[in-house]
Protein backbone atom coordinates (compact mmCIF):
# COMPACT_ATOMS: atom_id res chain seq x y z
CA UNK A 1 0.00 0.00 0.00
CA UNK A 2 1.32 3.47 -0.93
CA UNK A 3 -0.07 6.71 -0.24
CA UNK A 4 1.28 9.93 -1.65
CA UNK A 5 -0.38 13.32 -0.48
CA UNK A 6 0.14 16.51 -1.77
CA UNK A 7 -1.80 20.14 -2.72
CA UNK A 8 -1.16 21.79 1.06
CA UNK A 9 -0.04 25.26 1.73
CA UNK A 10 -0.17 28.43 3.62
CA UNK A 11 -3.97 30.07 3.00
CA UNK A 12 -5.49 32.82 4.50
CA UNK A 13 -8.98 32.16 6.85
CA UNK A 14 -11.86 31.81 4.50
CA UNK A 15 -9.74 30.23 1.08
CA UNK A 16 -10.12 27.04 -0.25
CA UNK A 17 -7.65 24.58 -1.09
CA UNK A 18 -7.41 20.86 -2.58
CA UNK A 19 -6.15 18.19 -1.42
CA UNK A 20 -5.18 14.98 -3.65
CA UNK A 21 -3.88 11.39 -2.86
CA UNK A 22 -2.45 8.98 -5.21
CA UNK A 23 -3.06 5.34 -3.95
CA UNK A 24 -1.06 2.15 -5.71
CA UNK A 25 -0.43 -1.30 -4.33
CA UNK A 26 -4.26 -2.34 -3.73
CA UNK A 27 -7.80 -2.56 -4.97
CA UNK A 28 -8.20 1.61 -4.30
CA UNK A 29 -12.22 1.11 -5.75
CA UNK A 30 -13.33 -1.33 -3.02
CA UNK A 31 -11.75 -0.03 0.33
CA UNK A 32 -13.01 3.01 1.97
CA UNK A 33 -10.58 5.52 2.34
CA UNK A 34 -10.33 7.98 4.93
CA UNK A 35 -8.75 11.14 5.81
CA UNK A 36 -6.69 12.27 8.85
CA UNK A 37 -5.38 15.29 10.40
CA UNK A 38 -2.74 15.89 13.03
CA UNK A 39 -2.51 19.60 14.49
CA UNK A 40 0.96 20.99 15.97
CA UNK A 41 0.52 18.97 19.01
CA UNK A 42 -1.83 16.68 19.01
CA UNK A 43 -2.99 13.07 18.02
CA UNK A 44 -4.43 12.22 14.96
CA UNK A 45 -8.02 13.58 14.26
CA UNK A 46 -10.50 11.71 11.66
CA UNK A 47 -11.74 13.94 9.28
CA UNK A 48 -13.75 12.31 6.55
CA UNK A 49 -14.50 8.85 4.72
CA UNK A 50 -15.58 7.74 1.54
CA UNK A 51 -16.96 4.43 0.80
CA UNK A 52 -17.21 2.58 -1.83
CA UNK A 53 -20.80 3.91 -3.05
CA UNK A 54 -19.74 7.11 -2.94
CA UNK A 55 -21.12 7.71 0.69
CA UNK A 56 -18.97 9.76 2.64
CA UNK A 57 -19.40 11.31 6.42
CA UNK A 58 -17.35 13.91 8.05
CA UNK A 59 -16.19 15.13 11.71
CA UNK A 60 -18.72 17.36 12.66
CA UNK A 61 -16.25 20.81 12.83
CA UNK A 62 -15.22 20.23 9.19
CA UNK A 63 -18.91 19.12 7.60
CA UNK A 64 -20.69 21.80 4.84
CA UNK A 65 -16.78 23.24 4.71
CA UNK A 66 -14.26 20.15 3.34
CA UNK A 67 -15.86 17.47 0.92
CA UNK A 68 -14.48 14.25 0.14
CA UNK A 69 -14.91 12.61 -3.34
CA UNK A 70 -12.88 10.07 -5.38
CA UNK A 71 -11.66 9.00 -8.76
CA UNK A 72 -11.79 5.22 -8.75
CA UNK A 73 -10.32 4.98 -12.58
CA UNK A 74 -7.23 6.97 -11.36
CA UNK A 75 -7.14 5.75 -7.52
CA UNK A 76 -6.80 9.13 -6.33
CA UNK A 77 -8.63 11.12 -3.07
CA UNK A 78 -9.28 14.24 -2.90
CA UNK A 79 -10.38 16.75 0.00
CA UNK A 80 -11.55 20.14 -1.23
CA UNK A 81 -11.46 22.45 1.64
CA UNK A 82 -13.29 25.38 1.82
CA UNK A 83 -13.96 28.57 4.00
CA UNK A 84 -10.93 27.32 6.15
CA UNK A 85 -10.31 28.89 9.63
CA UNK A 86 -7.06 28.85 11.79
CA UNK A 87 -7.77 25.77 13.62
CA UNK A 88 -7.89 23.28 10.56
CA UNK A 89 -4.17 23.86 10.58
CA UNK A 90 -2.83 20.33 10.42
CA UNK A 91 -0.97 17.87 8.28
CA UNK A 92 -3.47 16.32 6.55
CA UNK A 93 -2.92 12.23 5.39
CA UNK A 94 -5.29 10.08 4.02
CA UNK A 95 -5.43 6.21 5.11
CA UNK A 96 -7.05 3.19 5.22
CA UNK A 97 -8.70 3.30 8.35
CA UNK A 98 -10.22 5.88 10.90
CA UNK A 99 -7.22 5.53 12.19
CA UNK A 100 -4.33 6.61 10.00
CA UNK A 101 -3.06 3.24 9.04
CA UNK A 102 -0.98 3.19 5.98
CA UNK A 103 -1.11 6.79 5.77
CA UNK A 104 1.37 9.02 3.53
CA UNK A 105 3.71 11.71 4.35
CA UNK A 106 0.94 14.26 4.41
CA UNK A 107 0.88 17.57 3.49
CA UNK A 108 0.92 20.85 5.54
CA UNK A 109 -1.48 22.99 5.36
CA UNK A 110 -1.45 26.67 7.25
CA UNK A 111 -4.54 28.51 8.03
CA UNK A 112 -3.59 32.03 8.83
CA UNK A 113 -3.41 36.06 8.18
C-alpha cells in the first residue's frame, strides 16, 4: 500500500484549497478511504471517509466546509477544503482506516493572516 499526499499550503482564513492522494499497491475502488489530520501537538483527528458507493461522512467541525470525493479509474482522493479557519491547521494524510493506518507523508497545510 502506498499513499502519496500533496496540494497543502499556507492560505489565509476563509480560502479554499485541494487536497489529492495517489493510492497504488491495492484494490483503491473497493476499500473506503479515509482522511486524517494531526494539528501541531496533538494526536491524529479523523476527518472524513468515503466508501465505496460514494457515501462519505465527516467530523462534525469540518462538515458543509471540506468534501471528500474520489476518482476510482485513477485511484486518487481528494479533499476540497473550503472557508478554512485557523484551527484546521494540520498535516493532513489520508489512510485506510479511521485511524491513520498506511497513511502518507501528508501535506501541511497553514490557516492564517
Amino acid at each position: 500500500v502506498q499513499l502519496v499526499e500533496s496540494g497543502g499550503g499556507l492560505v489565509q482564513p476563509g480560502g479554499s484549497l485541494k487536497l489529492s492522494c495517489a493510492a497504488s499497491g491495492f484494490t483503491f475502488s473497493s476499500r473506503v478511504m479515509y482522511w486524517v489530520r494531526q494539528a501541531p501537538g496533538e494526536g491524529l483527528e479523523w476527518v472524513s471517509s468515503i466508501y465505496p458507493s460514494t457515501n462519505t461522512a465527516y467530523l462534525p467541525s469540518v462538515k458543509g466546509r471540506f468534501t471528500t470525493s474520489r476518482d476510482d479509474a485513477k485511484s486518487i482522493l481528494y479533499l476540497q477544503m473550503n472557508n478554512l479557519k485557523t484551527e484546521d491547521t494540520a498535516v493532513y494524510y489520508c489512510a485506510t482506516s479511521s485511524l491513520g493506518d498506511n497513511r502518507g507523508q501528508g501535506t501541511q497545510v497553514t490557516v492564517s493572516s
